[in-house]
Protein backbone atom coordinates (compact mmCIF):
# COMPACT_ATOMS: atom_id res chain seq x y z
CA UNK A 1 42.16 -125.44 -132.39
CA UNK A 2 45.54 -125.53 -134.61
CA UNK A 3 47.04 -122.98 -136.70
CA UNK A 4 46.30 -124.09 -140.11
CA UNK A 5 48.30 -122.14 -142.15
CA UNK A 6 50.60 -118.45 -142.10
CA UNK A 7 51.07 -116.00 -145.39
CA UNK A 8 52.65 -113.09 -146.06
CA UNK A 9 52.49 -111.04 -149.09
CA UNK A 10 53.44 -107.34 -150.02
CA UNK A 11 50.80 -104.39 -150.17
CA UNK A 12 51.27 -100.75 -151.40
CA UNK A 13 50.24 -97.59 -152.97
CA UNK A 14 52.12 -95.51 -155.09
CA UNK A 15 52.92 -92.09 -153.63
CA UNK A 16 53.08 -89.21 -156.38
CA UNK A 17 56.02 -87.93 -154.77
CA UNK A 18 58.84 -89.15 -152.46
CA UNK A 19 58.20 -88.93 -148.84
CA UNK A 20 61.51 -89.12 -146.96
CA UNK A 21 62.45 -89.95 -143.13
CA UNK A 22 66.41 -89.11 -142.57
CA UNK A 23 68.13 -91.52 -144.92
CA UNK A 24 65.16 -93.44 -145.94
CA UNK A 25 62.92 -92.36 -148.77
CA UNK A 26 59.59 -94.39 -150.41
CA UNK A 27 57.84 -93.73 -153.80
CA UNK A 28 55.29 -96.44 -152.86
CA UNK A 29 53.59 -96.52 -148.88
CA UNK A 30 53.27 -100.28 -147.89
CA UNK A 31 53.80 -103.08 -146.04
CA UNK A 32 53.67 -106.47 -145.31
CA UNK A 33 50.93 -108.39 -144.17
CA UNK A 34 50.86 -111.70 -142.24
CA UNK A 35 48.09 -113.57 -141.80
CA UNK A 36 47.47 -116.54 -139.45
CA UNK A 37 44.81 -118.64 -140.08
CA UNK A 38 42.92 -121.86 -137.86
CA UNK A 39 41.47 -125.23 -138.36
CA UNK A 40 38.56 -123.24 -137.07
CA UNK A 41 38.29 -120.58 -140.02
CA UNK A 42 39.39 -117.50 -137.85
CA UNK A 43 42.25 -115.15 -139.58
CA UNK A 44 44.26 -112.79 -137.45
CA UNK A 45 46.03 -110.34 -138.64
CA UNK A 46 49.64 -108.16 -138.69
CA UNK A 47 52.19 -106.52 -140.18
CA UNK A 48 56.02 -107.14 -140.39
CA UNK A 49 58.85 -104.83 -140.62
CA UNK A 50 57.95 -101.05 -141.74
CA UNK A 51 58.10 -101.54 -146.00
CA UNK A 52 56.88 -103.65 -148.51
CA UNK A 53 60.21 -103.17 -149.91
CA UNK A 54 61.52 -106.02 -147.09
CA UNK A 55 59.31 -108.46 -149.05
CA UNK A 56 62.39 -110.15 -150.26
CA UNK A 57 63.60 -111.04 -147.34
CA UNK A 58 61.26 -110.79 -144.69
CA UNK A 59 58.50 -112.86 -146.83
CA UNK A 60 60.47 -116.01 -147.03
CA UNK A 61 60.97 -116.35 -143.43
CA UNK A 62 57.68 -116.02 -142.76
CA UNK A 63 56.37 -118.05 -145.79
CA UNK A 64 59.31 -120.72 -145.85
CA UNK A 65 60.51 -120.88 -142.27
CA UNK A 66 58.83 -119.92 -139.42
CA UNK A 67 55.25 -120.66 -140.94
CA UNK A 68 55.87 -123.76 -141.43
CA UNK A 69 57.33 -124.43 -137.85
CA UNK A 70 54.21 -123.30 -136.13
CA UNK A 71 51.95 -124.70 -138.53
CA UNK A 72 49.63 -127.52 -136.04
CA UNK A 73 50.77 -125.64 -133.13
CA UNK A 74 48.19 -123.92 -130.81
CA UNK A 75 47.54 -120.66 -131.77
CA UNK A 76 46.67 -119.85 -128.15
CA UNK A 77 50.54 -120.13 -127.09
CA UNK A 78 51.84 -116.92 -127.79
CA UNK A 79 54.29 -117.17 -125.39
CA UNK A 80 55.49 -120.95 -126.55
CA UNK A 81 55.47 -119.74 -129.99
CA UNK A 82 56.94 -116.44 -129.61
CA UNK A 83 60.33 -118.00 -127.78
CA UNK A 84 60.18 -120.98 -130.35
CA UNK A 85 60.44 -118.71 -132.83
CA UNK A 86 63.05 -116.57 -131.70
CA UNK A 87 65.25 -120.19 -131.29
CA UNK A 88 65.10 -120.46 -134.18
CA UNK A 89 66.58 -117.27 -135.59
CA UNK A 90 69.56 -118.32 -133.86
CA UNK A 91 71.53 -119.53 -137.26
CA UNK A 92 69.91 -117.10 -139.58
CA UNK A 93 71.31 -114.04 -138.18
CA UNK A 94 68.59 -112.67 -135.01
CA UNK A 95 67.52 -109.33 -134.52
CA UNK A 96 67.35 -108.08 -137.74
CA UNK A 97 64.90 -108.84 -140.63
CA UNK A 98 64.06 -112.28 -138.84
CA UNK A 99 62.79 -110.36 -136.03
CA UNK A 100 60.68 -108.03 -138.67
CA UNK A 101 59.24 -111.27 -139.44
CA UNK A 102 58.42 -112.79 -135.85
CA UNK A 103 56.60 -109.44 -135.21
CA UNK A 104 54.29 -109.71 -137.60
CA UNK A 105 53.76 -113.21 -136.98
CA UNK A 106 53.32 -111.99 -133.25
CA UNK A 107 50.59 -109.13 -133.85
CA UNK A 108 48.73 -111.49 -136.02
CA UNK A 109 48.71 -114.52 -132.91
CA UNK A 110 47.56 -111.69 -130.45
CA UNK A 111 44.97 -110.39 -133.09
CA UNK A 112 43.51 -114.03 -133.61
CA UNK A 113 43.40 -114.40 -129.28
CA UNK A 114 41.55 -111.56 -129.47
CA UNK A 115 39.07 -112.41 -131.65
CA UNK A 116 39.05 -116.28 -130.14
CA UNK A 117 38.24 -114.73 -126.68
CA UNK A 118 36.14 -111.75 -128.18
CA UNK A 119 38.04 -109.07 -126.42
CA UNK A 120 40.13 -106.92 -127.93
CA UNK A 121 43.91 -106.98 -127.10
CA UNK A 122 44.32 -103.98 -124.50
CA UNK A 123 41.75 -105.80 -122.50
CA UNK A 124 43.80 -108.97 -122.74
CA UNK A 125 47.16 -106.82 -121.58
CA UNK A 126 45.39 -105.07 -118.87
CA UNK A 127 43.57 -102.07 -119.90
CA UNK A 128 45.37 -98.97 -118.24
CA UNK A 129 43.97 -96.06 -120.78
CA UNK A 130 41.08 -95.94 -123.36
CA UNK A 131 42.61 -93.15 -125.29
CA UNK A 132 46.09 -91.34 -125.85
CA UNK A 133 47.03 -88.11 -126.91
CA UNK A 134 48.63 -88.10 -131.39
CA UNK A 135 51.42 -86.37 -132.79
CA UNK A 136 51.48 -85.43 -136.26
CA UNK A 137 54.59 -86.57 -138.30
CA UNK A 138 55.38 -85.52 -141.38
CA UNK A 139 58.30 -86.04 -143.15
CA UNK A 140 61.59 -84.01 -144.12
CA UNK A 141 60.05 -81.55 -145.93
CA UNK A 142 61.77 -77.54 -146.57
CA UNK A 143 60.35 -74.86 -144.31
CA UNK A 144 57.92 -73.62 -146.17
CA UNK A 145 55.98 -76.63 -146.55
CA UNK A 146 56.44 -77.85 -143.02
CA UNK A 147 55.01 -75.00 -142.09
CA UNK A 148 52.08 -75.66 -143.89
CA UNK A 149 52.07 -78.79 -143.11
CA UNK A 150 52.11 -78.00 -139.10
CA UNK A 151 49.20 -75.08 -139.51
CA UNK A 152 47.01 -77.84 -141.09
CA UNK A 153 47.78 -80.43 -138.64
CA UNK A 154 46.96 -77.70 -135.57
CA UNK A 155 43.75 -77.06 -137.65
CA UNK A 156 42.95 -80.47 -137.73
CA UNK A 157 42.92 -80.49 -133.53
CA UNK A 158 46.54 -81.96 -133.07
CA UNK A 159 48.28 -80.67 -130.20
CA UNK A 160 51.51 -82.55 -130.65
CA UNK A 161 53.98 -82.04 -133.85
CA UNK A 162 57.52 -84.18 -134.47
CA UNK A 163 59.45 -82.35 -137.08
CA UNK A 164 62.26 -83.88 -139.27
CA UNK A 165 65.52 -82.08 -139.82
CA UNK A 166 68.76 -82.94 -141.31
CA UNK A 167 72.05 -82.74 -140.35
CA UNK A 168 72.64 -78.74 -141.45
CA UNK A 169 72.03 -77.04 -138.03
CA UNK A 170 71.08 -73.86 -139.44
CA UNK A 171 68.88 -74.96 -141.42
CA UNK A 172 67.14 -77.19 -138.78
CA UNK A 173 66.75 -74.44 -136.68
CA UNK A 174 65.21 -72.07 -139.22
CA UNK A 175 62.84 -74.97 -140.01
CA UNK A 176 62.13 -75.76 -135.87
CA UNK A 177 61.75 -71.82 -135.57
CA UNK A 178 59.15 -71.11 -138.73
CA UNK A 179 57.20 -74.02 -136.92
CA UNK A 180 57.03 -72.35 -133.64
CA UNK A 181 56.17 -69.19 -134.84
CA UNK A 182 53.34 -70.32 -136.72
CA UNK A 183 51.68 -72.83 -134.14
CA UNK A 184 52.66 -71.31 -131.33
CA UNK A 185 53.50 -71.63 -127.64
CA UNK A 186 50.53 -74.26 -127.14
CA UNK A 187 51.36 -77.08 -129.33
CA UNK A 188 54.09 -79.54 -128.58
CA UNK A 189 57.18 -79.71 -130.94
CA UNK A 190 59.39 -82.59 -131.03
CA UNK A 191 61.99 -83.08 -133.55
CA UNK A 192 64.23 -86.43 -134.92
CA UNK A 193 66.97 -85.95 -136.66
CA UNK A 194 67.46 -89.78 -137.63
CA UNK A 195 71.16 -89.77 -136.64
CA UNK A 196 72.31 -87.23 -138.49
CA UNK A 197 75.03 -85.48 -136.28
CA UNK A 198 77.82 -86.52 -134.63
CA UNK A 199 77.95 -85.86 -130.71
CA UNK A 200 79.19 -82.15 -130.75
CA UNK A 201 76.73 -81.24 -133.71
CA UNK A 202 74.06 -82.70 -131.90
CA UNK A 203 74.82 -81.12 -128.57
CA UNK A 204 74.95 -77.93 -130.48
CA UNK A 205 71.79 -78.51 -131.91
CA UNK A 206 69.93 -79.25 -128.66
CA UNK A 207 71.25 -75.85 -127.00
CA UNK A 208 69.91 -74.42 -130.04
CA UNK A 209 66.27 -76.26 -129.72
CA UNK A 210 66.22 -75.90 -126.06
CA UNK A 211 65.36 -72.16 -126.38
CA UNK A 212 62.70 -73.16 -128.69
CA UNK A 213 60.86 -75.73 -126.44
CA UNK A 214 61.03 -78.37 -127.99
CA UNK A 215 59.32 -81.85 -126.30
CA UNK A 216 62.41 -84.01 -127.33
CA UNK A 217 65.30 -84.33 -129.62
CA UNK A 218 64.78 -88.28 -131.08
CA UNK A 219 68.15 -90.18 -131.98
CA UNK A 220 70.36 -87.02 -132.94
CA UNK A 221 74.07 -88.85 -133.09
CA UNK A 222 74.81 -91.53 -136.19
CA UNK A 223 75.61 -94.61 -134.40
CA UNK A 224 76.74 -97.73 -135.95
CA UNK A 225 76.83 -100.49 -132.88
CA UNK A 226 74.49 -100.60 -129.88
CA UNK A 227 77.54 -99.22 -127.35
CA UNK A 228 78.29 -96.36 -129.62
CA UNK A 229 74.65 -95.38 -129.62
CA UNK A 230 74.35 -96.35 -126.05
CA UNK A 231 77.55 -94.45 -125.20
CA UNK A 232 76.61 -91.43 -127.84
CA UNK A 233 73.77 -90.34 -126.46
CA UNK A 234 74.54 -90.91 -122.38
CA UNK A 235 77.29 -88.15 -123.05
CA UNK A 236 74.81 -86.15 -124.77
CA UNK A 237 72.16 -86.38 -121.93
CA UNK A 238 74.47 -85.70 -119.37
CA UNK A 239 75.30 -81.95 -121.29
CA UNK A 240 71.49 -80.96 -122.15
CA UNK A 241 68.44 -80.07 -120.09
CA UNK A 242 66.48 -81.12 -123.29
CA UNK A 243 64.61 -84.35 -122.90
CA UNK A 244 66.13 -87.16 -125.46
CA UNK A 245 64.15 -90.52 -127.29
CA UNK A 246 64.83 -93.53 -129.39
CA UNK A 247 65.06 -97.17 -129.50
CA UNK A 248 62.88 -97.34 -132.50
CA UNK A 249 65.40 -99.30 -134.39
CA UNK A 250 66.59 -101.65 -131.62
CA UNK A 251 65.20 -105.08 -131.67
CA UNK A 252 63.80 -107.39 -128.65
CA UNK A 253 64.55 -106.21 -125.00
CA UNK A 254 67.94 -108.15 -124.98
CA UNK A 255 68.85 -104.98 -126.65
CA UNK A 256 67.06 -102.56 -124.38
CA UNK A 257 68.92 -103.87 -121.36
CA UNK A 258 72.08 -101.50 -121.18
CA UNK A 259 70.26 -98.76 -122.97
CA UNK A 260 67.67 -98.95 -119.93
CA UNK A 261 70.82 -99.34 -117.23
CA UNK A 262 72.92 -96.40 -118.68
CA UNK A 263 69.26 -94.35 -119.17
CA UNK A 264 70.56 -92.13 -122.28
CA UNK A 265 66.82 -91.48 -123.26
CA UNK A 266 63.68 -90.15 -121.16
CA UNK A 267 61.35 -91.62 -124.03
CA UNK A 268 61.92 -95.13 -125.77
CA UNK A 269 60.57 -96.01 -128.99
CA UNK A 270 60.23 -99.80 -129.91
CA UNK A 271 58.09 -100.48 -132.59
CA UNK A 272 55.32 -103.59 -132.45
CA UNK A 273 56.17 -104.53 -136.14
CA UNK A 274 59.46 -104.89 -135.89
CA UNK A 275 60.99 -105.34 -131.85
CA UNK A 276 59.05 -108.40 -131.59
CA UNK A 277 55.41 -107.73 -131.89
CA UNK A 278 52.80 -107.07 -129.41
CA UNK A 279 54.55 -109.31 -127.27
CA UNK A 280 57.91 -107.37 -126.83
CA UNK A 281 56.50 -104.23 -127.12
CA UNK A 282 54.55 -104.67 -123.97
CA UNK A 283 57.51 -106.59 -122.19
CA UNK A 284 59.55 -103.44 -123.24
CA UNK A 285 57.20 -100.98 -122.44
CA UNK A 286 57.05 -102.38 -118.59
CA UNK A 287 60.75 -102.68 -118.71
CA UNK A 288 60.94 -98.86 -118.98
CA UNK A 289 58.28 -98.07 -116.56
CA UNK A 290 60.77 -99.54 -113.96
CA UNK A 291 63.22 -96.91 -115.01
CA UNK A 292 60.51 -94.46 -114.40
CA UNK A 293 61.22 -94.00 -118.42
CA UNK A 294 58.19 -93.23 -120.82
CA UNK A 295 57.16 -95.46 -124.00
CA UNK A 296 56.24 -93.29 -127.37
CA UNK A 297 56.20 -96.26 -129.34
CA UNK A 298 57.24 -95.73 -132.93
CA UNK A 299 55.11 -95.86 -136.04
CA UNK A 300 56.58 -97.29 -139.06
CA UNK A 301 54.86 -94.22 -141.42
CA UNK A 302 56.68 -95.64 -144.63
CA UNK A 303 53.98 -98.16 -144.15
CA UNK A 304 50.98 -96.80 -144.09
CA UNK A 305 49.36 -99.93 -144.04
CA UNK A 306 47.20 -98.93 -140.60
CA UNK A 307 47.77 -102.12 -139.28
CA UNK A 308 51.22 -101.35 -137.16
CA UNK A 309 49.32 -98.11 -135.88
CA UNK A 310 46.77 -100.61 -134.80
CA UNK A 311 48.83 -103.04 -133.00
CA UNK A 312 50.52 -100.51 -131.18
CA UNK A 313 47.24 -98.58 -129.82
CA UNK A 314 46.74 -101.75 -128.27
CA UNK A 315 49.73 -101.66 -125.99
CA UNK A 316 49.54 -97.82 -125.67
CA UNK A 317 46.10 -98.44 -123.65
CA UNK A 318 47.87 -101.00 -121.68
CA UNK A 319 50.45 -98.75 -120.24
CA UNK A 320 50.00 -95.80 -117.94
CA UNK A 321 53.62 -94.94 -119.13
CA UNK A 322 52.67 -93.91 -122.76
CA UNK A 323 50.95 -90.65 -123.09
CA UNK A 324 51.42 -90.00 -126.84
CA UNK A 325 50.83 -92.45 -130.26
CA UNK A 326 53.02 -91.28 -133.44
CA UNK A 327 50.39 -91.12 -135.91
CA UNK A 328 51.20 -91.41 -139.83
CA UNK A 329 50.79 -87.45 -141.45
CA UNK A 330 50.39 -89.03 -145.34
CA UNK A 331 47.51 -92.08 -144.61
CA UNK A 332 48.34 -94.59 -147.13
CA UNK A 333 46.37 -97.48 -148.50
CA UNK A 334 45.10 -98.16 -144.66
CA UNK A 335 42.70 -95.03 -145.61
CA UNK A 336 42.39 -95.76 -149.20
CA UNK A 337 40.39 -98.59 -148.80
CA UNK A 338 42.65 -101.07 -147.63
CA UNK A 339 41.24 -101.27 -144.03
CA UNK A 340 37.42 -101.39 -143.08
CA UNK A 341 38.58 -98.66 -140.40
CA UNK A 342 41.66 -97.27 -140.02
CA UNK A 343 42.74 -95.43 -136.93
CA UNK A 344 41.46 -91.53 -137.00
CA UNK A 345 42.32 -88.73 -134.56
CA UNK A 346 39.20 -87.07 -133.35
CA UNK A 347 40.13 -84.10 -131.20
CA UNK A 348 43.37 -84.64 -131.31
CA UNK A 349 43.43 -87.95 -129.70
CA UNK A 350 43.05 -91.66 -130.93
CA UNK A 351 40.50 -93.95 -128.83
CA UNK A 352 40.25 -97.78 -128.28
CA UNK A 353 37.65 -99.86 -128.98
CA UNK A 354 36.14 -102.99 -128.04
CA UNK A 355 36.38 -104.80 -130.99
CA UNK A 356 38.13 -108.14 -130.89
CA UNK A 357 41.74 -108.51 -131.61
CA UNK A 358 43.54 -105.45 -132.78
CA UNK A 359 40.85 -104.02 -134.17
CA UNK A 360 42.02 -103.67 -137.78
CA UNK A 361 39.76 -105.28 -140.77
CA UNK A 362 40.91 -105.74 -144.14
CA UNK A 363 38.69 -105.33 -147.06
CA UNK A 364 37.21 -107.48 -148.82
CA UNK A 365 39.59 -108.55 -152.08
CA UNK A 366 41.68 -105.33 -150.87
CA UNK A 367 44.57 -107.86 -150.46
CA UNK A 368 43.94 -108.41 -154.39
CA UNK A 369 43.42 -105.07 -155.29
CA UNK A 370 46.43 -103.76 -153.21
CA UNK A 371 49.43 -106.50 -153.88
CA UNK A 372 52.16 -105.80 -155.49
CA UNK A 373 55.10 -107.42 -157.18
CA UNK A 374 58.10 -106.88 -154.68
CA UNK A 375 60.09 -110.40 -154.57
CA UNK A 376 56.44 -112.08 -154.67
């Protein structure tokens, strides 16, 4: 059996308004999809980077560069291929949109071993969980409609909420407050502020939210090199009682390694499609279960593809250090027809499956239907 052949190409659905998370806002919920096929007709499936709007960039190394270089290979070497592949980023920059695209090239190996072997891909990891617990998350949105917004999700049997606030501290607190009062003592708030403070407005802030309860305070302190976020948010943990995540935007576990050491954050966040893929997300995840650390991995919800929420279920019920899965608040084209079966939350929860491979099917002609024009 030989890989035969690896595509990507942009999907998305226009939103009819503009969802935004901290500094990044979409119009259109999207992605892009990479697909791996074999001499022996099998397709597996993933998804790189968080937006179609990476097409530009991402697409070409996928479709032009490392395609190409694992084209004949076996598709059965994910590890071979995996640290091939990351070699090979070595002149074009690493760790940035190159390792977008090795993640999805990644998810879509482990989702064609799955379906090679006719297991799906927790099994293959070591199954340690066949469900986990979803949070809701919504975007930035005023008080008024977050509050909505939380009352529906509550209805809808979530237990967990992450709330988005920006970098006016009254205003997040009004907004963290309304929440609480409405839901309650009995759900679980958590709330990112995507780097929008700097230290001493962020340790001001989590005094503030500590009084409120609140789960965790993601990635409060704008940081613009790994030691400064390192750094950052160590002096923050060592002032607050408050229990701190991130990592979503680091890439590989290279970069984990002093942010593990210096252990600024009690939850870390890498994301499948874009830290490396299934792969690096489980290497990662054990990483942090050394550190007695838990792993929330993060959920690209600009996507809304389904397929990254897919890829990371699958290490979530490897690990007996992730209790919660961010799940996307606004579906997307994943639940617009997109995807055979998208993830759902039934009770509150999301379970596994046995199908083989990640366990995400797309339509048939839905890659047709859904494409758009983004660099392609």
């Amino acid at each position: 059996m030989k890989i035969a052949g690896v595509r990507a190409y942009p999907v998305g659905l226009p939103l009819e308004e503009e969802l935004r998370w901290g500094a990044m806002a979409v119009t259109t919920k999207g992605g892009i999809i990479v697909e791996v096929s074999t001499s022996d007709g099998l397709v597996g499936i993933g998804e790189a980077g968080f937006s179609a709007e990476y097409f530009p960039t991402v697409g070409p190394l996928i479709n032009g560069q490392l395609g190409p270089m694992i084209t004949g290979r076996d598709p059965r070497d994910i590890g071979a291929l995996w640290h091939d592949m990351m070699r090979a980023t070595h002149m074009w920059g690493r760790r940035g949109v190159e390792t977008y695209a090795l993640s999805g090239i990644d998810i879509a190996l482990w989702d064609l071993l799955g379906k090679i072997t006719g297991q799906p891909v927790h099994r293959l990891l070591g199954t340690s969980q066949h469900s986990v617990r979803a949070y809701f998350a919504p975007s930035l949105k005023p008080v008024d409609q977050a509050v909505a917004e939380a009352r529906e999700a509550v209805a809808a049997g979530y237990t967990a909420i992450k709330l988005r606030v920006d970098g006016d501290l009254s205003r997040a607190i009004q907004l963290v407050e309304a929440v609480r009062s409405a839901v309650g003592t009995d759900v679980d708030l958590m709330v990112d502020a995507n780097m929008a403070y700097e230290r001493r407005g962020a340790l001001a802030l989590a005094k503030e939210l500590h009084n409120l309860h609140v789960a965790w305070l993601e990635e409060p302190i704008m940081s613009r090199s790994l030691s400064q976020y390192v750094s950052g948010h160590s002096w923050l943990a060592d002032r607050i009682d408050i229990p701190l995540a991130g990592g979503e935007s680091l890439l590989t576990r290279y970069e984990y390694i002093d942010l593990m050491a210096n252990l600024p954050f009690d939850i870390i966040q890498p994301d499948a499609a874009s830290v490396g893929g299934i792969s690096e997300l489980k290497r990662i995840a054990d990483m942090a279960s050394a550190w007695n650390l838990r792993c929330v991995p993060h959920i690209g919800c600009s996507s809304g593809t389904g397929i990254g929420i897919h890829a990371g279920l699958q290490v979530i019920l490897s690990c007996d250090n992730a209790p919660l899965i961010e799940f996307d608040a606004y579906g997307g084209l994943g639940w617009e027809g997109f995807l055979v079966n998208p993830p759902v939350v039934t009770d509150g929860r999301v379970w596994g499956s046995e199908e083989p491979g990640i366990g995400a099917r797309i339509a048939d002609g839905a890659a047709e239907r859904y494409r758009v024009g983004i660099g392609a």
